[in-house]
N, C-alpha and C. Protein backbone atom coordinates (compact mmCIF):
# COMPACT_ATOMS: atom_id res chain seq x y z
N UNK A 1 171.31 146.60 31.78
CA UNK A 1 170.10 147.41 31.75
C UNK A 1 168.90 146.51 32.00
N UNK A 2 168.07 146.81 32.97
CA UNK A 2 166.73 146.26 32.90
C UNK A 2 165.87 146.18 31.65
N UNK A 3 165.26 144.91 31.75
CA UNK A 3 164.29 144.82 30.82
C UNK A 3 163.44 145.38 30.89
N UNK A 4 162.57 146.17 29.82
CA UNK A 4 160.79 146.71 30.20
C UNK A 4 160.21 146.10 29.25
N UNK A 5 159.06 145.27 29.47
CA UNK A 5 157.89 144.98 28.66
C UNK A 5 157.63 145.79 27.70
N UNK A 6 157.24 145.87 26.40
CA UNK A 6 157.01 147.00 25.52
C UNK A 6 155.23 146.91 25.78
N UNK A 7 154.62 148.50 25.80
CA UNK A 7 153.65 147.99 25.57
C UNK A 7 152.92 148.03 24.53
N UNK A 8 151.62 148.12 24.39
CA UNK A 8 150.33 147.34 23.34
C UNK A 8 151.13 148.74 22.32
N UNK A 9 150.60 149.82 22.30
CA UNK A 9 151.01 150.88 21.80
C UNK A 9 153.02 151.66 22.59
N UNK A 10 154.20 151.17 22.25
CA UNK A 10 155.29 151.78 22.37
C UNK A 10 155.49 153.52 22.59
N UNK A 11 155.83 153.98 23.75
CA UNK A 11 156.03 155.53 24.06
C UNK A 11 156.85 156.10 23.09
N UNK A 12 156.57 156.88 22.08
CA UNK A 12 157.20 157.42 21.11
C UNK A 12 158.20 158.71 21.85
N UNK A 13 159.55 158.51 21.89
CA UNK A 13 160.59 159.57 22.12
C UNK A 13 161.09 159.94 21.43
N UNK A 14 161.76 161.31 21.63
CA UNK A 14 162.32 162.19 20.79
C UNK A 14 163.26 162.26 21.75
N UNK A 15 164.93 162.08 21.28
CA UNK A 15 166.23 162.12 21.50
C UNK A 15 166.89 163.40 20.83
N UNK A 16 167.55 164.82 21.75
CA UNK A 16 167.90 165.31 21.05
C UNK A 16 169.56 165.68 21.77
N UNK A 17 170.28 165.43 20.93
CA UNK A 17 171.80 165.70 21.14
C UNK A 17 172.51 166.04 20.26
N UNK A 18 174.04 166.95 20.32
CA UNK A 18 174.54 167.48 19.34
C UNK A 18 175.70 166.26 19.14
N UNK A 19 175.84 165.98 20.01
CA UNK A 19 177.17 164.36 20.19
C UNK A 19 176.82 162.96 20.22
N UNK A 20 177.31 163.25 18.60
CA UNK A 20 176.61 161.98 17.69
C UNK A 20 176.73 160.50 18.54
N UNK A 21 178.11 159.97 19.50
CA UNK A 21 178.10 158.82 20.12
C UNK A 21 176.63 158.95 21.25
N UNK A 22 176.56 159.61 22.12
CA UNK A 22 175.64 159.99 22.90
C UNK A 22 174.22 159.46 22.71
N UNK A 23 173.79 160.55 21.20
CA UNK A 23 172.71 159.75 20.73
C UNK A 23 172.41 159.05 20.04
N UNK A 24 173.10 158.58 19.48
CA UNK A 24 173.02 157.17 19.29
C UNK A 24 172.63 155.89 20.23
N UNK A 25 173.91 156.02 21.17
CA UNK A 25 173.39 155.22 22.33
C UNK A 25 172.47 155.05 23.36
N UNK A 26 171.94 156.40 23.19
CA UNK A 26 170.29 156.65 24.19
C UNK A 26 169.48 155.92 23.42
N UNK A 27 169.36 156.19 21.49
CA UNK A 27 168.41 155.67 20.94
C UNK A 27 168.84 154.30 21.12
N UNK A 28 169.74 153.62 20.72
CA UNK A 28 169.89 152.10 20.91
C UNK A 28 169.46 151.33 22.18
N UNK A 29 169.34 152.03 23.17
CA UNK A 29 169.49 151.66 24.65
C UNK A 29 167.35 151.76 24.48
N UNK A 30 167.50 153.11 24.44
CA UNK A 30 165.95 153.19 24.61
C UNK A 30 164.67 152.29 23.46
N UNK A 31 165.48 152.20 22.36
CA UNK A 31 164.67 151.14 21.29
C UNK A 31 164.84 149.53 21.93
N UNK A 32 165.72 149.50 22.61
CA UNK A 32 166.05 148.19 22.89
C UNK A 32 164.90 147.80 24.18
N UNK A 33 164.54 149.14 25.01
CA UNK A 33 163.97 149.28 26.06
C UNK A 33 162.58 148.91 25.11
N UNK A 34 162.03 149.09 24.38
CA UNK A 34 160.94 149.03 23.42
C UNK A 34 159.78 150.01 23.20
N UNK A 35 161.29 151.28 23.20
CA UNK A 35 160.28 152.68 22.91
C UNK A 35 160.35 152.82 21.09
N UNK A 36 159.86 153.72 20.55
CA UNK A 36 159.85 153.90 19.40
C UNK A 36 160.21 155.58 19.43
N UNK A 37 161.63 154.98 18.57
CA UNK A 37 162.49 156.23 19.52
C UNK A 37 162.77 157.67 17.64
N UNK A 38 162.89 158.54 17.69
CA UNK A 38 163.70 159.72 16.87
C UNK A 38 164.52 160.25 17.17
N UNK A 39 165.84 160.49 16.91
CA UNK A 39 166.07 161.46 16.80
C UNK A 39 166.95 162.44 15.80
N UNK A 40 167.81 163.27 16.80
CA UNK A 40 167.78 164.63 16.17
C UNK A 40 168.91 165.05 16.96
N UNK A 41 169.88 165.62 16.10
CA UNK A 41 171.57 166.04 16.54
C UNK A 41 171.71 167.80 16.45
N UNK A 42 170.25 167.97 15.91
CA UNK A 42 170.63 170.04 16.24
C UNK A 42 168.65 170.10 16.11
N UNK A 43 168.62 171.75 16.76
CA UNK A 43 167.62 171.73 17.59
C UNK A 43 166.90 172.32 16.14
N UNK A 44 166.93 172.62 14.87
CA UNK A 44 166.14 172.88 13.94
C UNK A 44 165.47 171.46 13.94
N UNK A 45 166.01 170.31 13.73
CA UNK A 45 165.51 169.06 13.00
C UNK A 45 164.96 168.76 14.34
N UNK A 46 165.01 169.08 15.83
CA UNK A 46 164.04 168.51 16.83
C UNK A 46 163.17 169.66 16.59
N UNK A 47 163.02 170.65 16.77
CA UNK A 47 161.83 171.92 16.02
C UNK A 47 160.92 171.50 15.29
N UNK A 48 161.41 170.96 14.18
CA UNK A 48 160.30 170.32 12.84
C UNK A 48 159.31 169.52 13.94
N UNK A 49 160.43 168.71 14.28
CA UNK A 49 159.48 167.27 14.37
C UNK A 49 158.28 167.32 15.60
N UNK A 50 158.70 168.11 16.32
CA UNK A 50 157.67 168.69 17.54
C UNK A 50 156.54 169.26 16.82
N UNK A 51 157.02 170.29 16.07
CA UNK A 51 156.16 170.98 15.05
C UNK A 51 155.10 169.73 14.38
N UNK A 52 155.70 168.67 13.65
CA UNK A 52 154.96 168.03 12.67
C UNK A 52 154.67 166.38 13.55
N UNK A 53 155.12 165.85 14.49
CA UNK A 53 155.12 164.91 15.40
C UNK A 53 154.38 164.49 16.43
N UNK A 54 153.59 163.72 16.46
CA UNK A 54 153.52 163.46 18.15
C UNK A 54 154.54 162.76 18.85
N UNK A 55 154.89 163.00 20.13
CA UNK A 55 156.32 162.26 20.83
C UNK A 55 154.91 162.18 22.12
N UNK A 56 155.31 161.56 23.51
CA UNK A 56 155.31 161.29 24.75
C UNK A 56 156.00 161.22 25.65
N UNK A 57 157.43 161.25 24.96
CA UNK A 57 158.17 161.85 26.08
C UNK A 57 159.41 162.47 24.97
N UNK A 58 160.30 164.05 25.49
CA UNK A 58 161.32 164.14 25.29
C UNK A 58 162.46 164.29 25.81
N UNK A 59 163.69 163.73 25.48
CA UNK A 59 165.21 163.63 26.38
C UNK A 59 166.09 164.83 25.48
N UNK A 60 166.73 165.67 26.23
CA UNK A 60 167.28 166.74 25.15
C UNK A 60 168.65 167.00 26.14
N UNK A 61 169.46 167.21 25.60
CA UNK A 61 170.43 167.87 25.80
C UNK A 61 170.17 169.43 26.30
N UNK A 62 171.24 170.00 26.99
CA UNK A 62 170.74 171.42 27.46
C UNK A 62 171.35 172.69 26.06
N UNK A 63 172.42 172.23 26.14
CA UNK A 63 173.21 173.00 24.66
C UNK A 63 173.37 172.20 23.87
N UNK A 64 172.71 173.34 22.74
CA UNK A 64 172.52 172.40 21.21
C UNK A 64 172.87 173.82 20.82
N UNK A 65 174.41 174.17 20.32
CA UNK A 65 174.35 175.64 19.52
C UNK A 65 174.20 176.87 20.09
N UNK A 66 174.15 177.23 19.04
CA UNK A 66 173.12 178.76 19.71
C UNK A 66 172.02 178.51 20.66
N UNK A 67 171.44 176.74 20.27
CA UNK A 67 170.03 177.41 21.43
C UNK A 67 170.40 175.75 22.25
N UNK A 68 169.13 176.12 22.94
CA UNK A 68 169.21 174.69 23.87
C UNK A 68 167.71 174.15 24.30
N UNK A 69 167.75 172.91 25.00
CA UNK A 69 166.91 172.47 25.06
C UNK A 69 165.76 173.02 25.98
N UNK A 70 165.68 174.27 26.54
CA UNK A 70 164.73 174.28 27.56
C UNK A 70 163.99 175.60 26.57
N UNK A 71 164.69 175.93 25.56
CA UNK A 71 164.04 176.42 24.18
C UNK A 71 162.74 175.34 23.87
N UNK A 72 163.28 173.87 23.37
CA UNK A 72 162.31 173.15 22.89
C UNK A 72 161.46 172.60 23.92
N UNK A 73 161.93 172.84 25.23
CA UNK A 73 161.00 172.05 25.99
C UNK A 73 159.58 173.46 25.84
N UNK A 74 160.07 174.38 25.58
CA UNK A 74 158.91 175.28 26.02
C UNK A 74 158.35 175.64 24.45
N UNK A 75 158.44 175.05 23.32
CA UNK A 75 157.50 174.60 22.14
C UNK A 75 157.33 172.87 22.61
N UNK A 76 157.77 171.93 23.23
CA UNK A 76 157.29 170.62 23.42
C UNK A 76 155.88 171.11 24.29
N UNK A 77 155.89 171.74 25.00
CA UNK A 77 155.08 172.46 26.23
C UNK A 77 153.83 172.85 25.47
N UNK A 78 153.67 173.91 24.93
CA UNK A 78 153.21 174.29 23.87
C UNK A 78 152.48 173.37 22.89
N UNK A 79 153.10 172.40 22.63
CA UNK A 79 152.53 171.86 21.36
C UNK A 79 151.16 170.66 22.15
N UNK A 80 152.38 169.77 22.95
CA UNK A 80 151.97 168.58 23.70
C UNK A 80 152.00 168.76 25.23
N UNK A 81 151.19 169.69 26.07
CA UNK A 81 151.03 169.85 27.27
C UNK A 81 151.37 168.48 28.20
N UNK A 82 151.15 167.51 27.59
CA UNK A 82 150.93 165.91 28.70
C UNK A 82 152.26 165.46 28.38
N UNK A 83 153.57 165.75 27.64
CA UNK A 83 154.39 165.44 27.50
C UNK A 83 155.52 165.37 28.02
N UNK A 84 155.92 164.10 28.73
CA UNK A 84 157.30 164.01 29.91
C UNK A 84 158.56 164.50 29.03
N UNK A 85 159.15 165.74 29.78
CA UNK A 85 160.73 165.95 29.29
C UNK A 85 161.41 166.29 30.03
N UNK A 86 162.42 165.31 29.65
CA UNK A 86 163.57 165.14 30.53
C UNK A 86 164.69 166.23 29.94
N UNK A 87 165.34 167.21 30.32
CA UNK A 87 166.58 167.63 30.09
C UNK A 87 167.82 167.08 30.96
N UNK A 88 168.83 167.15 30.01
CA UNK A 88 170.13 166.83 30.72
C UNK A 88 171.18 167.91 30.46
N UNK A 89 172.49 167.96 31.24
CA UNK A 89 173.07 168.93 31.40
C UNK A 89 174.50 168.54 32.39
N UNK A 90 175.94 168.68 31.41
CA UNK A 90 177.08 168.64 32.23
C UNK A 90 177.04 169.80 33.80
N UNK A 91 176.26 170.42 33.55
CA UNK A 91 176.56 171.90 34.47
C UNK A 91 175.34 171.85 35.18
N UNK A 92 175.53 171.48 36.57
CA UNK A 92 174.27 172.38 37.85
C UNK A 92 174.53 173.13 37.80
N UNK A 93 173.36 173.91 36.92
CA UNK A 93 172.99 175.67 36.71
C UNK A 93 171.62 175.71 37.83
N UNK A 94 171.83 176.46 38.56
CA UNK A 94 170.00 176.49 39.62
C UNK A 94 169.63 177.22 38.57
N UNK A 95 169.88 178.25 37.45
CA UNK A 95 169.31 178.97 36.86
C UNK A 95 167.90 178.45 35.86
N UNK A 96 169.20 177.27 35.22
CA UNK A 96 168.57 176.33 34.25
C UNK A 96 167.79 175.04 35.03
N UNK A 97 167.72 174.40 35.94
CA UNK A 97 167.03 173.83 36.89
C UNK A 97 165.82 174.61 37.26
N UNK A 98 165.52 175.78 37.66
CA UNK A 98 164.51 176.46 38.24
C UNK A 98 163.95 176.60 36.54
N UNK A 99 164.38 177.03 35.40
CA UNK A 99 163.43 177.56 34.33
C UNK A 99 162.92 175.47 33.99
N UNK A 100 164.09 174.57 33.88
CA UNK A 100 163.00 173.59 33.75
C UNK A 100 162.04 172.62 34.80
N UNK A 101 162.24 173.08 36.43
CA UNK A 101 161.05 173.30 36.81
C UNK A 101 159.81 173.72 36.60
N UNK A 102 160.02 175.09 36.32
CA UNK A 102 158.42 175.93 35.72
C UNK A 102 158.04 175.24 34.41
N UNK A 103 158.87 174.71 33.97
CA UNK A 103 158.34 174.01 32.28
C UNK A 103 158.00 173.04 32.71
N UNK A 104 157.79 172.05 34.08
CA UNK A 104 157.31 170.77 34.26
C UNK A 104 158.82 169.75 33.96
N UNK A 105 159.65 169.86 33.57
CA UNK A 105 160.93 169.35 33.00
C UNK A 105 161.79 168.46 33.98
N UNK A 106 162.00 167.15 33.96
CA UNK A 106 162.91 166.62 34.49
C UNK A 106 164.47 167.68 34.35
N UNK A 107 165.48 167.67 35.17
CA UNK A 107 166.36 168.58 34.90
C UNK A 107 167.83 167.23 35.50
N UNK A 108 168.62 166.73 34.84
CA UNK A 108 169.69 165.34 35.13
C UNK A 108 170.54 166.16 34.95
N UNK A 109 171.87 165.31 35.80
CA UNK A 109 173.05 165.86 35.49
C UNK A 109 174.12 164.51 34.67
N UNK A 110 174.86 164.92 33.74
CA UNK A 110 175.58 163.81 32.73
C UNK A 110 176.94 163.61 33.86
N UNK A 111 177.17 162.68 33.91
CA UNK A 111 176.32 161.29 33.26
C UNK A 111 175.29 160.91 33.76
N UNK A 112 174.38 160.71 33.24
CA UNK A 112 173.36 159.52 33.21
C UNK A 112 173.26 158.70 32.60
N UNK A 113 172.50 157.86 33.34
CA UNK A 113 172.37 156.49 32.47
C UNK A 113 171.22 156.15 32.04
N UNK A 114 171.19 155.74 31.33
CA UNK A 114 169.86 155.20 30.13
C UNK A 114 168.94 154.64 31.39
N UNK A 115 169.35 153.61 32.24
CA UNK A 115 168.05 153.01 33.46
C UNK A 115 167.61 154.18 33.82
N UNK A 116 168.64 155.44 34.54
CA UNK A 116 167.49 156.15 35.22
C UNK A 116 166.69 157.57 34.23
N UNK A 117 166.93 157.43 33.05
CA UNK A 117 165.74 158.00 31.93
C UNK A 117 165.31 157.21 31.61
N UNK A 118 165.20 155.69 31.62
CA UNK A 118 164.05 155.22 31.57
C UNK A 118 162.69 155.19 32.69
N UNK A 119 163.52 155.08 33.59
CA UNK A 119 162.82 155.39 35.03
C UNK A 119 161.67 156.73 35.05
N UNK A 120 162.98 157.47 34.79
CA UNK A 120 162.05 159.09 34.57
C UNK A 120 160.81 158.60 33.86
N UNK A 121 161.57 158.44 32.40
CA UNK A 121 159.82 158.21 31.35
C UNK A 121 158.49 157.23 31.98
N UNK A 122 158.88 156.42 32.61
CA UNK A 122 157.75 155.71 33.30
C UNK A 122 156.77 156.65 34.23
N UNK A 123 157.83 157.25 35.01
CA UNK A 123 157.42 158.06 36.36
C UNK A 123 156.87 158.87 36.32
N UNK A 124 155.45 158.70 35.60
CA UNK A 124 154.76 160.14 34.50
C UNK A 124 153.49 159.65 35.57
């Protein structure tokens, strides 16, 4: 993985996945990158924290449960208008691609790799 300089103030992310290896390793990968990272394995506990949080960028999974991430991208939207989010997703859905278009939303397909969401988060 490339190195990134951290800067003066660290991009605070919010990691949200239901598959605990997953996120884990985004957060390890992306703290290591020298973000100042949260997260969150079901979409109530990423809810709160949007709710009670500032983030700058969020990475979410597409299914979390009953709901999914283009749910939270559109309270991330809502809360923090200037806020880069990335969704990811085993399945090219154009359905789910076109709704996180209109949300401003990066839209990846898994696998990905930690370089190119870091990439994304820069590319603001």
């Amino acid at each position: 993985m490339r190195q990134r300089r951290p800067s003066i103030h660290p991009q605070r992310v919010l990691v949200v996945d239901d598959e605990p290896s997953l996120l884990e390793a985004m957060k390890m990968a992306f703290t290591r990158a020298g973000r100042d990272v949260v997260s969150c394995r079901t979409f109530e506990d990423a809810r709160q924290q949007l709710l009670t949080e500032h983030f700058d960028v969020m990475v979410t999974d597409v299914r979390l449960g009953a709901f999914n991430g283009l749910q939270l991208a559109v309270i991330a939207r809502d809360r923090h208008p200037e806020m880069r989010i990335i969704v990811f997703s085993g399945f090219d859905d154009p359905v789910l691609r076109e709704e996180a278009a209109h949300l401003g939303a990066s839209y990846v397909l898994k696998p990905v790799g930690a370089d190119h969401l870091l990439d994304l988060m820069t590319d603001v």
